[in-house]
N, C-alpha and C. Protein backbone atom coordinates (compact mmCIF):
# COMPACT_ATOMS: atom_id res chain seq x y z
N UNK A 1 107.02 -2.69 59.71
CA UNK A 1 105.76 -2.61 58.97
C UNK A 1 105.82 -1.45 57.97
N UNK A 2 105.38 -1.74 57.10
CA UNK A 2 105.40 -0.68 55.64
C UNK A 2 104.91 0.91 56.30
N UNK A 3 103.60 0.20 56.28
CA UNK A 3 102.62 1.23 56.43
C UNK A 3 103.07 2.43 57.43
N UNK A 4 103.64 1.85 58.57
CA UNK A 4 103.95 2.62 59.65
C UNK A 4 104.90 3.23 59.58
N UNK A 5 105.63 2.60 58.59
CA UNK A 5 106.91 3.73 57.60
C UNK A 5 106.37 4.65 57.09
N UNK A 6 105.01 4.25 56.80
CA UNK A 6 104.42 5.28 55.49
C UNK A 6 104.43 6.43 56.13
N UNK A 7 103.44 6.30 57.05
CA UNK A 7 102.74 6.99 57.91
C UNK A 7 104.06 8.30 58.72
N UNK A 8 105.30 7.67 59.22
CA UNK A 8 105.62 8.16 60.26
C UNK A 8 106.72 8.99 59.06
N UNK A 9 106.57 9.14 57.81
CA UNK A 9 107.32 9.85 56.87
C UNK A 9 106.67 11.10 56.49
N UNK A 10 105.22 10.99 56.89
CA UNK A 10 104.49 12.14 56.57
C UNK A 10 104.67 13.43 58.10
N UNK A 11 104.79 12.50 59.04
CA UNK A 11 104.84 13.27 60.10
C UNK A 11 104.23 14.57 60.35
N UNK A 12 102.37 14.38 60.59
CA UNK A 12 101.99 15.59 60.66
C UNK A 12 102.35 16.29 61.86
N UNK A 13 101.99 17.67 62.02
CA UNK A 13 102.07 18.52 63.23
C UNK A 13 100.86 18.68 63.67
N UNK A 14 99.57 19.32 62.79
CA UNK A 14 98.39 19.81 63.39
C UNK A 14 97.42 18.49 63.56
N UNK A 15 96.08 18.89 64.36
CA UNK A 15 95.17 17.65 64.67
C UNK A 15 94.30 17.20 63.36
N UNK A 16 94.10 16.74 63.25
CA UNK A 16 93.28 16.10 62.06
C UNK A 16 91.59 15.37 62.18
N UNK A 17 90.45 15.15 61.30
CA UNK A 17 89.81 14.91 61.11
C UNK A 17 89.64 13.69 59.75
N UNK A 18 89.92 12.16 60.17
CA UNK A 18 90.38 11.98 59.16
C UNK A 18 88.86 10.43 58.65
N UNK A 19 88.91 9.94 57.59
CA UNK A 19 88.12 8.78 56.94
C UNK A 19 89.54 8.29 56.83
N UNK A 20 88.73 6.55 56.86
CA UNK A 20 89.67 5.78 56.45
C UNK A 20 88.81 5.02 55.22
N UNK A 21 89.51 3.98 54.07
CA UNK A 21 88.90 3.18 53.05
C UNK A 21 89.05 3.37 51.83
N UNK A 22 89.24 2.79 51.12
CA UNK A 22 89.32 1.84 49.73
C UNK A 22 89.50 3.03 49.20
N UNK A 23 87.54 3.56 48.85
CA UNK A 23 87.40 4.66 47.86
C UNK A 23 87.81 4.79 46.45
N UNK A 24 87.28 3.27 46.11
CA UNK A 24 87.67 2.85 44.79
C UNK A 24 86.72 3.61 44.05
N UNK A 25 86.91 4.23 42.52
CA UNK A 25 86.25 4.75 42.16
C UNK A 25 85.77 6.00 42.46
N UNK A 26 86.24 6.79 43.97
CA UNK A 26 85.69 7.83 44.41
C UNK A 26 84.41 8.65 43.73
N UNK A 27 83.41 7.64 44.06
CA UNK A 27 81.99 7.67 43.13
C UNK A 27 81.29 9.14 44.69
N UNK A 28 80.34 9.37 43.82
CA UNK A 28 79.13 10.33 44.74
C UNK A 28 79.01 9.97 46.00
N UNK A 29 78.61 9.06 46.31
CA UNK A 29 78.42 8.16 48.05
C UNK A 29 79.86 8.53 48.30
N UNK A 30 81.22 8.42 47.92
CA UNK A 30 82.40 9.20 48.72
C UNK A 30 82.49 10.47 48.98
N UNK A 31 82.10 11.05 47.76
CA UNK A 31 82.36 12.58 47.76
C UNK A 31 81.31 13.17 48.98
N UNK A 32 80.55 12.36 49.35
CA UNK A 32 79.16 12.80 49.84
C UNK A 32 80.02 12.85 51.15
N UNK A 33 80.33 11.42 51.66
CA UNK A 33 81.18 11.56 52.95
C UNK A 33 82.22 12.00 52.85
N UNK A 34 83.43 12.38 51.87
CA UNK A 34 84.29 13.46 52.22
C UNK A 34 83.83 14.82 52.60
N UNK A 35 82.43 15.45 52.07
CA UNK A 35 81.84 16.39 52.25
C UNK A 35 81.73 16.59 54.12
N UNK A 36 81.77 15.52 54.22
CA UNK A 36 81.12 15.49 55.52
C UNK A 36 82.43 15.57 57.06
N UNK A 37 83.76 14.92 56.23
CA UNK A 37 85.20 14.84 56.54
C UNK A 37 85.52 16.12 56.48
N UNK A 38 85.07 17.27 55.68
CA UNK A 38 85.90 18.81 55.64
C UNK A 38 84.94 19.60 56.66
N UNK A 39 83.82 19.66 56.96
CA UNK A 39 82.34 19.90 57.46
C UNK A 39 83.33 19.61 58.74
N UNK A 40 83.37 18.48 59.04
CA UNK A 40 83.70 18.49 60.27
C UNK A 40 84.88 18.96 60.92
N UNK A 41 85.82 18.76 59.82
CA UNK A 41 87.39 19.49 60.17
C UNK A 41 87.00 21.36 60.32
N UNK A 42 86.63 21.65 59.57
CA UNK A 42 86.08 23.28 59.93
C UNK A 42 85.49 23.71 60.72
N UNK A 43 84.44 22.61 61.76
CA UNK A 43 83.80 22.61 62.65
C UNK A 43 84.89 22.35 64.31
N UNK A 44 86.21 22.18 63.75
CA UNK A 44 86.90 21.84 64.86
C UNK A 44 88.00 22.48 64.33
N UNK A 45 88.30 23.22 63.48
CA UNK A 45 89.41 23.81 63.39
C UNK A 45 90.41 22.91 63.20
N UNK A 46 91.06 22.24 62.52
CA UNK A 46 91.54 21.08 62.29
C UNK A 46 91.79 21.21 60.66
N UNK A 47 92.56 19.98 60.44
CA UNK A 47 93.07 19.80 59.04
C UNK A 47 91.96 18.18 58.34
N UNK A 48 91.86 18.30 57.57
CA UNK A 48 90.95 17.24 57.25
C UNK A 48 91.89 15.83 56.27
N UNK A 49 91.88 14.46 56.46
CA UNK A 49 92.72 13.58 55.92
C UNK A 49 91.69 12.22 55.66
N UNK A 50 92.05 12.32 54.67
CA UNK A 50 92.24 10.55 53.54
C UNK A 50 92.84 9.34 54.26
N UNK A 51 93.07 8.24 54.64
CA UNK A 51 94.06 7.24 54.79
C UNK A 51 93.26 6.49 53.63
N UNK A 52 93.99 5.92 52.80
CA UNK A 52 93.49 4.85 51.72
C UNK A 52 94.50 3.87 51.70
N UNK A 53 94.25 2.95 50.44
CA UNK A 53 95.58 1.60 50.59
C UNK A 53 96.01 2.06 48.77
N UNK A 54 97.24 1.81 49.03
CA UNK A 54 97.83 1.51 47.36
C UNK A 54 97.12 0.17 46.62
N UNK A 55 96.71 -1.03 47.10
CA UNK A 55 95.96 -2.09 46.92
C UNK A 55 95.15 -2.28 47.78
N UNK A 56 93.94 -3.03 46.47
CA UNK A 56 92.85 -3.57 47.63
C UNK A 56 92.95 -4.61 48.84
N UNK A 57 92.70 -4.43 49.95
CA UNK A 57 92.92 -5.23 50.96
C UNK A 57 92.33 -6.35 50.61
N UNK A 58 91.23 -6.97 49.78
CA UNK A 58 91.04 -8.28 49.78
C UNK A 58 91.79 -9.01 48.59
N UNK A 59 93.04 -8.50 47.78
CA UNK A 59 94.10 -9.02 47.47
C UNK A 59 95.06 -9.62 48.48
N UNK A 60 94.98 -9.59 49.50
CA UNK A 60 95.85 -9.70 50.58
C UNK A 60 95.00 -10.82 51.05
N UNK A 61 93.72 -10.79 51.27
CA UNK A 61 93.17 -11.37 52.51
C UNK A 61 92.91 -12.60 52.24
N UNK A 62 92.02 -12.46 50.63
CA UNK A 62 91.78 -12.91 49.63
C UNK A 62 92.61 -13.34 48.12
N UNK A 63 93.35 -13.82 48.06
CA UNK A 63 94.49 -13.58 46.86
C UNK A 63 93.76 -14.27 45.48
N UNK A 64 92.99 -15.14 45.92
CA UNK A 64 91.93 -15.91 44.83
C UNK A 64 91.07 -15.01 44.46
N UNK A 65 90.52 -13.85 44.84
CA UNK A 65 89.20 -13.36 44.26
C UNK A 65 89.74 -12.28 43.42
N UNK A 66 88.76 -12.09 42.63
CA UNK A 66 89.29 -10.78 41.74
C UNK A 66 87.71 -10.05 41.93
N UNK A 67 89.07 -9.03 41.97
CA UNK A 67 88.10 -7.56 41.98
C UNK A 67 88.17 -6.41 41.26
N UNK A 68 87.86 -6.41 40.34
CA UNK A 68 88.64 -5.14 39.05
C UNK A 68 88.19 -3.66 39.64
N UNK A 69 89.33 -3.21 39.57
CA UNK A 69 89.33 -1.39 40.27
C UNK A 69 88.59 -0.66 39.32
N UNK A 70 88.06 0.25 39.96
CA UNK A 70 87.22 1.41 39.19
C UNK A 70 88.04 2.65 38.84
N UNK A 71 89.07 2.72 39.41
CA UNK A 71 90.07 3.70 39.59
C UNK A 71 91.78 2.89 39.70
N UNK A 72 92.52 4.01 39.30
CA UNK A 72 94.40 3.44 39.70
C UNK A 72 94.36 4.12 40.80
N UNK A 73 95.58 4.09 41.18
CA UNK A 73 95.78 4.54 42.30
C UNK A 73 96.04 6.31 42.10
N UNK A 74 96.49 6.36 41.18
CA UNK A 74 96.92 7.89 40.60
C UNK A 74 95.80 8.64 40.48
N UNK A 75 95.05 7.57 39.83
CA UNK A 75 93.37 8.84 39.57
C UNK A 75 92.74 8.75 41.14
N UNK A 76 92.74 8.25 41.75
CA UNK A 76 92.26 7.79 42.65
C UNK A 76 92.39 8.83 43.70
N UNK A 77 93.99 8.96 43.46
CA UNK A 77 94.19 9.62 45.05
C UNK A 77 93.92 12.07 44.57
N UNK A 78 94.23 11.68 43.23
CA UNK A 78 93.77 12.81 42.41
C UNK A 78 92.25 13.19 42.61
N UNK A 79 91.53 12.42 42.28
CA UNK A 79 89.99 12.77 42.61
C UNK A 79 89.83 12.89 44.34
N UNK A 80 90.24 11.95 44.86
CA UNK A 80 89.77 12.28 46.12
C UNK A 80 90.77 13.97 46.76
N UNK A 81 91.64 14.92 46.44
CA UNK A 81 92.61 15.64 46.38
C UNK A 81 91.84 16.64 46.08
N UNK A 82 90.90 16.50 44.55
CA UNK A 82 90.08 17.25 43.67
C UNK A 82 88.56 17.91 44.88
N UNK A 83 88.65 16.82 45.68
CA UNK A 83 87.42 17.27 46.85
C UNK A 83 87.66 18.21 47.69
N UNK A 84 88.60 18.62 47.84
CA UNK A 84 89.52 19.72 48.92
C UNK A 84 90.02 18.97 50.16
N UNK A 85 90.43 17.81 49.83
CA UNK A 85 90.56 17.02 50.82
C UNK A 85 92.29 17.62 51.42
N UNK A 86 92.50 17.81 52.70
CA UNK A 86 93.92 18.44 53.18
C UNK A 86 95.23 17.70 52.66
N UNK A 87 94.94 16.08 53.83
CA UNK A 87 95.96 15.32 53.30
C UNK A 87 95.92 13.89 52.78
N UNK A 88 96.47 13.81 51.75
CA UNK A 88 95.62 12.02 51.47
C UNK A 88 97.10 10.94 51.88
N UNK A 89 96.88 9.95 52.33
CA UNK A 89 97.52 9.34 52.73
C UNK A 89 97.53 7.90 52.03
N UNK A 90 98.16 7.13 50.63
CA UNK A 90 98.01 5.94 50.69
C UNK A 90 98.87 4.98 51.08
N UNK A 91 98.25 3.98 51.79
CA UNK A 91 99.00 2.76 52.79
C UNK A 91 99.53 1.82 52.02
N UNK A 92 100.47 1.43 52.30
CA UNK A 92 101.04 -0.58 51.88
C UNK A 92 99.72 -1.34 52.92
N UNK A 93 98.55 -1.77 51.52
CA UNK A 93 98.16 -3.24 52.85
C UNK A 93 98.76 -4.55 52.63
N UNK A 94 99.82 -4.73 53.68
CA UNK A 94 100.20 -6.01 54.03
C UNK A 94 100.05 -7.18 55.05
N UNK A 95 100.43 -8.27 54.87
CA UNK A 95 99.61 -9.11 55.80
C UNK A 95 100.44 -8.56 57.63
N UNK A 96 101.19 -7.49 57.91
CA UNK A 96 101.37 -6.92 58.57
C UNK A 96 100.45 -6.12 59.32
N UNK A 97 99.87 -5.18 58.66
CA UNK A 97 98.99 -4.41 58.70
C UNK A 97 97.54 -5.36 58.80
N UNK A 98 97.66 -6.22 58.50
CA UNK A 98 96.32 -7.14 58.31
C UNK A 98 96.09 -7.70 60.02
N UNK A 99 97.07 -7.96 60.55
CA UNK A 99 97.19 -8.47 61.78
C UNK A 99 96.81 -7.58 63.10
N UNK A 100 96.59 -5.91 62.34
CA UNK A 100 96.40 -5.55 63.51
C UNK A 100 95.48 -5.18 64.14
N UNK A 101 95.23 -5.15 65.13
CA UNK A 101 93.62 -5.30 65.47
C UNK A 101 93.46 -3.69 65.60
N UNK A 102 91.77 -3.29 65.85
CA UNK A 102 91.76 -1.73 65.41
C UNK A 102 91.90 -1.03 66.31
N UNK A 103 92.53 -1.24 67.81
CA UNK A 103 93.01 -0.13 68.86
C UNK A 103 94.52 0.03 68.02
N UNK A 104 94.94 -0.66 67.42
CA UNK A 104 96.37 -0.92 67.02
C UNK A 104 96.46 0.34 66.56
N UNK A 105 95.73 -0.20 65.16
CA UNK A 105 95.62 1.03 63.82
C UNK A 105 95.04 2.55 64.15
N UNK A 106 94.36 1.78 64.84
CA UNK A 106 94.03 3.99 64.98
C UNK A 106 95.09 4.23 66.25
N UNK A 107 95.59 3.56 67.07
CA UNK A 107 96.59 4.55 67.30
C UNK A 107 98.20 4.75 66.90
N UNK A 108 97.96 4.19 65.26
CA UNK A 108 99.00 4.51 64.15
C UNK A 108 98.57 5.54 63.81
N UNK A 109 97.47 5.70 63.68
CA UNK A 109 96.45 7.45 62.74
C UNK A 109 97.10 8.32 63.98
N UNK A 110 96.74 7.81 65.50
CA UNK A 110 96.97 9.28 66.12
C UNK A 110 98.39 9.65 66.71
N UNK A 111 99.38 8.58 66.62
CA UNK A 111 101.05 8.80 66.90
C UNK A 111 100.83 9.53 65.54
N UNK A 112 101.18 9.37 64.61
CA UNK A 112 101.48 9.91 62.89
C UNK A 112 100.84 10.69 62.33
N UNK A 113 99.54 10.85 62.71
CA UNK A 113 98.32 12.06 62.26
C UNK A 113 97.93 12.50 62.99
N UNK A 114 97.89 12.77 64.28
CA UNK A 114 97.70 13.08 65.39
C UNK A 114 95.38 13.48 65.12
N UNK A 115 95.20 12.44 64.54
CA UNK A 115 93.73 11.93 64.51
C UNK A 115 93.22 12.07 65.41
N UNK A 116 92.04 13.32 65.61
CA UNK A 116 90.93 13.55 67.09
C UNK A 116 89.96 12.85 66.32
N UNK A 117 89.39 12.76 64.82
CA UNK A 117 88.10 12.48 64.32
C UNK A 117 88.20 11.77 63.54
N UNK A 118 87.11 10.41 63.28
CA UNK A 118 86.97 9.66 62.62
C UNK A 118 85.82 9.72 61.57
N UNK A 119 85.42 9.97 60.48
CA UNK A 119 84.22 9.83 59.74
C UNK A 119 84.39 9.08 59.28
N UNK A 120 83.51 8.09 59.05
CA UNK A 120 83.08 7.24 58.50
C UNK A 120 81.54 6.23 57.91
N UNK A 121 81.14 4.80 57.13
CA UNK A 121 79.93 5.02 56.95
C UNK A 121 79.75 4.06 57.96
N UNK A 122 78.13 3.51 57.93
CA UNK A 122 77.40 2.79 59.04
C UNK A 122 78.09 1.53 59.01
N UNK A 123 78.56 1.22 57.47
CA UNK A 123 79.05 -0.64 57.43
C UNK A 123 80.32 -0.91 57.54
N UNK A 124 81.22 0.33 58.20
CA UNK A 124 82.38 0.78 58.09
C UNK A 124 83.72 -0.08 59.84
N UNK A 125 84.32 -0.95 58.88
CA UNK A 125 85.07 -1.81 60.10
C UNK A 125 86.57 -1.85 59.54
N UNK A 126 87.20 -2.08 60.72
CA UNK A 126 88.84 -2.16 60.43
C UNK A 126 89.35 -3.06 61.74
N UNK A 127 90.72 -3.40 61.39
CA UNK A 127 91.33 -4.24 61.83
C UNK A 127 90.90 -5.60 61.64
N UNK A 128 91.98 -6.26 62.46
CA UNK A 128 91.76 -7.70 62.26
C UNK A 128 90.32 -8.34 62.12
N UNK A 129 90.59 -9.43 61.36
CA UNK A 129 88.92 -9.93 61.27
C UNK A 129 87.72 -8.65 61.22
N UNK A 130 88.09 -8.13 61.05
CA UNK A 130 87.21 -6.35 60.17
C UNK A 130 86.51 -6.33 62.32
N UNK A 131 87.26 -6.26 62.88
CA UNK A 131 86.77 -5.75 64.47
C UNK A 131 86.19 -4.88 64.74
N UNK A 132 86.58 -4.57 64.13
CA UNK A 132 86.86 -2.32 64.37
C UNK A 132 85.20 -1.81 63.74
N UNK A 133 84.37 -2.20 64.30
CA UNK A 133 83.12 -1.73 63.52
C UNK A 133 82.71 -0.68 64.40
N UNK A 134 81.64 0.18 63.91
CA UNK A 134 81.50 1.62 64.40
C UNK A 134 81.16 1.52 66.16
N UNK A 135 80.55 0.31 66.40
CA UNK A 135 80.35 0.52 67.97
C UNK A 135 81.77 -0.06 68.95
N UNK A 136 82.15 -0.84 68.40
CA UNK A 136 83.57 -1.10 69.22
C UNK A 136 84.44 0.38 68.81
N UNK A 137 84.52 0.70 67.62
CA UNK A 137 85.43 2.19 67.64
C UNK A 137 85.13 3.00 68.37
N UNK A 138 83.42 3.43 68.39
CA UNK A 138 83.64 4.18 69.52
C UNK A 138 84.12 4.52 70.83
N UNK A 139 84.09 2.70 71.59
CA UNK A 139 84.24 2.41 72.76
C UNK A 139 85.71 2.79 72.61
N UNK A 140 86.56 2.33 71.85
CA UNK A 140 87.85 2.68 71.73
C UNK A 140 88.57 4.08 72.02
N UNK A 141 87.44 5.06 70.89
CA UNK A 141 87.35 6.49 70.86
C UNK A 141 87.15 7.18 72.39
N UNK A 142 86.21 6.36 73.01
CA UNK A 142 86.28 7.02 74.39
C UNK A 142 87.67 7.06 75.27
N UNK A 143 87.99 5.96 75.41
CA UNK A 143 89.18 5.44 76.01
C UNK A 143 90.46 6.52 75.25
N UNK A 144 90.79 6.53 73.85
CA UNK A 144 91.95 7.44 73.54
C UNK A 144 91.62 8.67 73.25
N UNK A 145 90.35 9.12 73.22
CA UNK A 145 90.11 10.78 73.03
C UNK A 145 89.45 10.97 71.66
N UNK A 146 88.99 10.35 71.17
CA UNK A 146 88.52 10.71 69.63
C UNK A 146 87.43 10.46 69.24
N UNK A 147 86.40 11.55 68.59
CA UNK A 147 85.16 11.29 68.02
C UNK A 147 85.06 10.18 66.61
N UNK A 148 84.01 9.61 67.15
CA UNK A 148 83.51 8.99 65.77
C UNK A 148 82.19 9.08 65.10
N UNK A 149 82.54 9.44 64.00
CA UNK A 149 80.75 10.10 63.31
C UNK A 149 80.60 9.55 62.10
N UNK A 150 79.15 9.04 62.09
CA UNK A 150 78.81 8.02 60.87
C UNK A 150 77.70 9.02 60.10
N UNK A 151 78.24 8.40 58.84
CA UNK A 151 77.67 9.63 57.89
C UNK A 151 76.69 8.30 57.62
N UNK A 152 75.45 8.60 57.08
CA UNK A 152 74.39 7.58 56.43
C UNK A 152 75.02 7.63 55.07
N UNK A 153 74.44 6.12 54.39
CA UNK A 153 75.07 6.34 52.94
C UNK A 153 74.46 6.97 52.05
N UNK A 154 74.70 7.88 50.75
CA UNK A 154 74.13 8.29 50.15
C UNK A 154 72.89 7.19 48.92
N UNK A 155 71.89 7.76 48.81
CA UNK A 155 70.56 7.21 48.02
C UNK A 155 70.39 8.30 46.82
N UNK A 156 70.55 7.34 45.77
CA UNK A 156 70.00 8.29 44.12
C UNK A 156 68.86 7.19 44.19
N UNK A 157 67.76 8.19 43.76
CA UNK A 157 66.65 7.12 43.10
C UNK A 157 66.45 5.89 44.16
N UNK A 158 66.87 6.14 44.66
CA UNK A 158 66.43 4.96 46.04
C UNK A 158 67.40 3.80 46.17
N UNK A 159 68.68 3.83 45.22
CA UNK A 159 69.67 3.19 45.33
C UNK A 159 70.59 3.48 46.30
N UNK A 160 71.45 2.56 46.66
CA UNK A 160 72.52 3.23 47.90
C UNK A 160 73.68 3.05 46.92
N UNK A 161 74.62 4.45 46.89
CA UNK A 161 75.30 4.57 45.69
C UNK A 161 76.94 3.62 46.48
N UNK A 162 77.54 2.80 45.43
CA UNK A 162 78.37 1.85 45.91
C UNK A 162 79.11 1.48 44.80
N UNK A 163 80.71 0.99 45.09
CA UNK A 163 81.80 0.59 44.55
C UNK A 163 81.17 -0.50 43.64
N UNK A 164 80.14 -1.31 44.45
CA UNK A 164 80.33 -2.64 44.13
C UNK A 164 78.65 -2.56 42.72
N UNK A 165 77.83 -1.62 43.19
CA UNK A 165 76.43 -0.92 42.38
C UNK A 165 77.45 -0.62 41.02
N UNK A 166 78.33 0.31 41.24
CA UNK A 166 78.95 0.39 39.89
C UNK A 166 79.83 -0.53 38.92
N UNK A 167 80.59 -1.34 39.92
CA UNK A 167 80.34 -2.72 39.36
C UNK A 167 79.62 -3.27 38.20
N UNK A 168 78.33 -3.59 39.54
CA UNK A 168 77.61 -4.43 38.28
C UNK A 168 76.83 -3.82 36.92
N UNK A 169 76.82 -2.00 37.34
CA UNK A 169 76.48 -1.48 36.02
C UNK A 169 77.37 -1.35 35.07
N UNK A 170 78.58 -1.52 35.52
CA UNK A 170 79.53 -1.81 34.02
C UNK A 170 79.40 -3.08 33.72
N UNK A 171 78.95 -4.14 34.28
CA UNK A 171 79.51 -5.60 34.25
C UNK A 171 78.36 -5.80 32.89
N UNK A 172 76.90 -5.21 33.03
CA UNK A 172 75.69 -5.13 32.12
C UNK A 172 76.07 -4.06 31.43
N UNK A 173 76.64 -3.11 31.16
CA UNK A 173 76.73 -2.23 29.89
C UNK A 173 75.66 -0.73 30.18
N UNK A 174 75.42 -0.76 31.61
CA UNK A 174 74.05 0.15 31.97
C UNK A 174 75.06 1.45 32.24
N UNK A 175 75.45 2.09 31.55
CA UNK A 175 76.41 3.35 31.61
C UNK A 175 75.55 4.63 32.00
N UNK A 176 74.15 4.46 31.39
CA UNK A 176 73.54 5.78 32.36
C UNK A 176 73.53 5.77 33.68
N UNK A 177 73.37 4.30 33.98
CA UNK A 177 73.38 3.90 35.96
C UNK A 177 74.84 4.47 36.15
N UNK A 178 76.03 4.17 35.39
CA UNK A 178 77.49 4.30 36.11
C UNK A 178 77.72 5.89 36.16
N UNK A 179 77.39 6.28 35.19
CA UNK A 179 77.08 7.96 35.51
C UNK A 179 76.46 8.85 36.52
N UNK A 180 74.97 7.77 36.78
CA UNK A 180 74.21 8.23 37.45
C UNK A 180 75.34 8.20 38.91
N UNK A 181 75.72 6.86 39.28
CA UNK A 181 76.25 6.75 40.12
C UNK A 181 77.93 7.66 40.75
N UNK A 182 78.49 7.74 39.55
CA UNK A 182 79.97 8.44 39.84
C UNK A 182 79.70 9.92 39.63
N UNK A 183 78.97 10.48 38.44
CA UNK A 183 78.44 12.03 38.08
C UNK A 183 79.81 11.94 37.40
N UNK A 184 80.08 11.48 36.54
CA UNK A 184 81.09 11.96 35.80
C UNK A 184 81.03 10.67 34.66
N UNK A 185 81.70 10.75 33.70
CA UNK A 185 81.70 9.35 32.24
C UNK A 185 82.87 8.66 32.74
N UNK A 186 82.79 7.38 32.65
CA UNK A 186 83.48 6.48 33.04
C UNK A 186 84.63 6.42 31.79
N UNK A 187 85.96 6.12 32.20
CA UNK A 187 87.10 6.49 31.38
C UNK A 187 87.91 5.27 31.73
N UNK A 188 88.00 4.87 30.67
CA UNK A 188 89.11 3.39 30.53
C UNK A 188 90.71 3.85 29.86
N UNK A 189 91.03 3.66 30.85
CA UNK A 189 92.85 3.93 29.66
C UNK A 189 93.71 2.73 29.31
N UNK A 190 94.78 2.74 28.92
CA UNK A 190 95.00 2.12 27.82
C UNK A 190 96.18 2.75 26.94
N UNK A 191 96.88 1.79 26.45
CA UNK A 191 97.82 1.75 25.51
C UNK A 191 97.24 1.77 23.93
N UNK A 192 97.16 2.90 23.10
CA UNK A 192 96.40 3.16 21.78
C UNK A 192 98.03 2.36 20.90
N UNK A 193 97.47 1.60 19.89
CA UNK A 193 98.43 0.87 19.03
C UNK A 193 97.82 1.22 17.20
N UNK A 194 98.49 1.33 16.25
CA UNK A 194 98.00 1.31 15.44
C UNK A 194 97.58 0.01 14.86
N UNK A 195 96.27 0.09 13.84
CA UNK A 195 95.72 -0.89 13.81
C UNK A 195 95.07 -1.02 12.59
N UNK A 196 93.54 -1.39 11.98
CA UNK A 196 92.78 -1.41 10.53
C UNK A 196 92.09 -0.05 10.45
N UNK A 197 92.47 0.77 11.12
CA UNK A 197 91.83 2.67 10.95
C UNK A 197 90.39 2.80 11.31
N UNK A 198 89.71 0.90 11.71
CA UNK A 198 87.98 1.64 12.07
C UNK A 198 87.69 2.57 12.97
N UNK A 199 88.37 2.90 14.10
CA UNK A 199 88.39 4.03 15.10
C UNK A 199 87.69 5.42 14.32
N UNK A 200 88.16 5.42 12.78
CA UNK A 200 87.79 6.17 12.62
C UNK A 200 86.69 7.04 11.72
N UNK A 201 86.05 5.75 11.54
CA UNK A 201 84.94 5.26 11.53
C UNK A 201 84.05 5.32 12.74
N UNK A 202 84.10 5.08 13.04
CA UNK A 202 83.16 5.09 14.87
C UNK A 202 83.83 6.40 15.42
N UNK A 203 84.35 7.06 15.01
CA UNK A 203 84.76 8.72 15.81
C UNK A 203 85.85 8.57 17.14
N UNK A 204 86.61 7.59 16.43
CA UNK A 204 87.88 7.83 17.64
C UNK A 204 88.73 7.58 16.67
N UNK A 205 89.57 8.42 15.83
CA UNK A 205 90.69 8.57 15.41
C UNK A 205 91.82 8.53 16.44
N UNK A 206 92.72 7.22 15.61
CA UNK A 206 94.04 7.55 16.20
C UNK A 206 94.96 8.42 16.27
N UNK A 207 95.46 8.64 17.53
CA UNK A 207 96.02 9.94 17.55
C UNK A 207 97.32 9.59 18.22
N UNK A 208 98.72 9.83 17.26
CA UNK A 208 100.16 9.45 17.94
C UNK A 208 100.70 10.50 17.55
C-alpha cells in the first residue's frame, strides 16, 4: 500500500496530536480547527500533525464526478505549514487505502505517528464506506488509547464556513463571500502567454 509507505518513511519518534482531511482550500473553518490541533498538542505536550491526501478521495471513489480544487497540493500543504502546524503528512488515496476500514487506518496514524489525539469536525468520518464517524472512533479510541475531540464548525454571519460554500461563491462570481470565507483573495495560476496587450488595459500587464 502506498500510503503506508508514505507514512512509515516519515517515521516519527514523539507522540502526536493529529487531524485528518482534504483541507482543500485551507479556508477559516480549517484554520479554526487547526487552531484547535496545536491548543491541544500544547495541552499534552506533544507534537501537533496534518494527515491530508495528494488527491481528492472522491476521484477514487467517484471517478465520474468532478470536483475542481480550491488549492494544489503545493499551496495547500504550504498554507496549512503557514498555521504552525508540526508535521504535515500527504497520503496516496488509493483504492487500497479505500478498503480500509477505520480501526485499520488509525492504527496506521499510531504504528507511524505514534497518534494519542484525534481532532476533528462533527461531520467528520473515515474508512471504508466513510465508518469511522466520530462515535464509532471514539469507541475505537477507547479500545487503542486515544482521545477524540470534535471541534464545532466555524459560523461567519451565520454561515458554516466550507470547501463546498466556497465553491458555490466562485461558481456565482460572489468574491466578497470567497474572501469572506478563506480571509485572504482568491488566486488562480496559470501559464501567462503573450497575446493582443489588453491586460494592459485592465491593469495586468504582461510580465516575461
Amino acid at each position: 500500500m502506498q500510503a503506508e509507505k508514505e507514512l512509515s518513511e516519515l517515521a516519527a519518534k514523539d507522540d502526536m496530536v493529529l487531524s485528518v482531511g482534504v483541507f482543500d482550500g485551507v479556508h477559516l473553518g480549517h484554520k479554526h480547527l487547526l487552531s484547535q490541533v496545536k491548543k491541544k498538542a500544547k495541552e499534552l505536550s506533544m507534537l501537533s500533525g496534518v494527515v491530508t491526501f495528494r488527491r481528492h478521495p472522491m476521484e477514487v471513489l467517484a471517478p465520474a464526478a468532478t470536483l475542481p480544487y480550491l488549492t494544489g497540493l503545493d499551496d495547500k500543504l504550504r498554507l496549512i505549514q503557514a498555521e504552525g502546524i508540526d508535521t504535515v503528512i500527504a497520503l496516496t488515496f488509493d483504492k487500497d487505502l479505500a478498503r480500509l476500514d477505520a480501526g485499520q487506518f488509525v492504527s496506521l496514524l499510531q504504528t507511524h505517528l505514534h497518534m494519542r489525539a484525534l481532532v476533528v469536525g462533527p461531520d467528520f468520518a473515515l474508512g471504508y464506506h466513510r465508518e469511522g464517524n466520530v462515535e464509532s472512533l471514539r469507541r475505537i479510541g477507547e479500545a487503542k488509547n486515544f482521545s477524540v475531540t470534535v471541534v464545532p464548525p466555524l459560523r461567519i454571519n451565520g454561515e458554516v464556513v466550507s470547501s463546498t460554500a466556497i465553491r458555490e461563491a466562485l461558481a456565482s462570481g460572489d468574491m466578497p463571500r470567497v474572501f469572506r470565507l478563506t480571509g485572504r483573495q482568491y488566486i488562480i495560476k496559470g501559464v501567462v502567454v503573450p497575446g493582443t496587450g489588453q491586460g494592459r488595459d485592465w491593469g495586468f500587464p504582461l510580465s516575461i
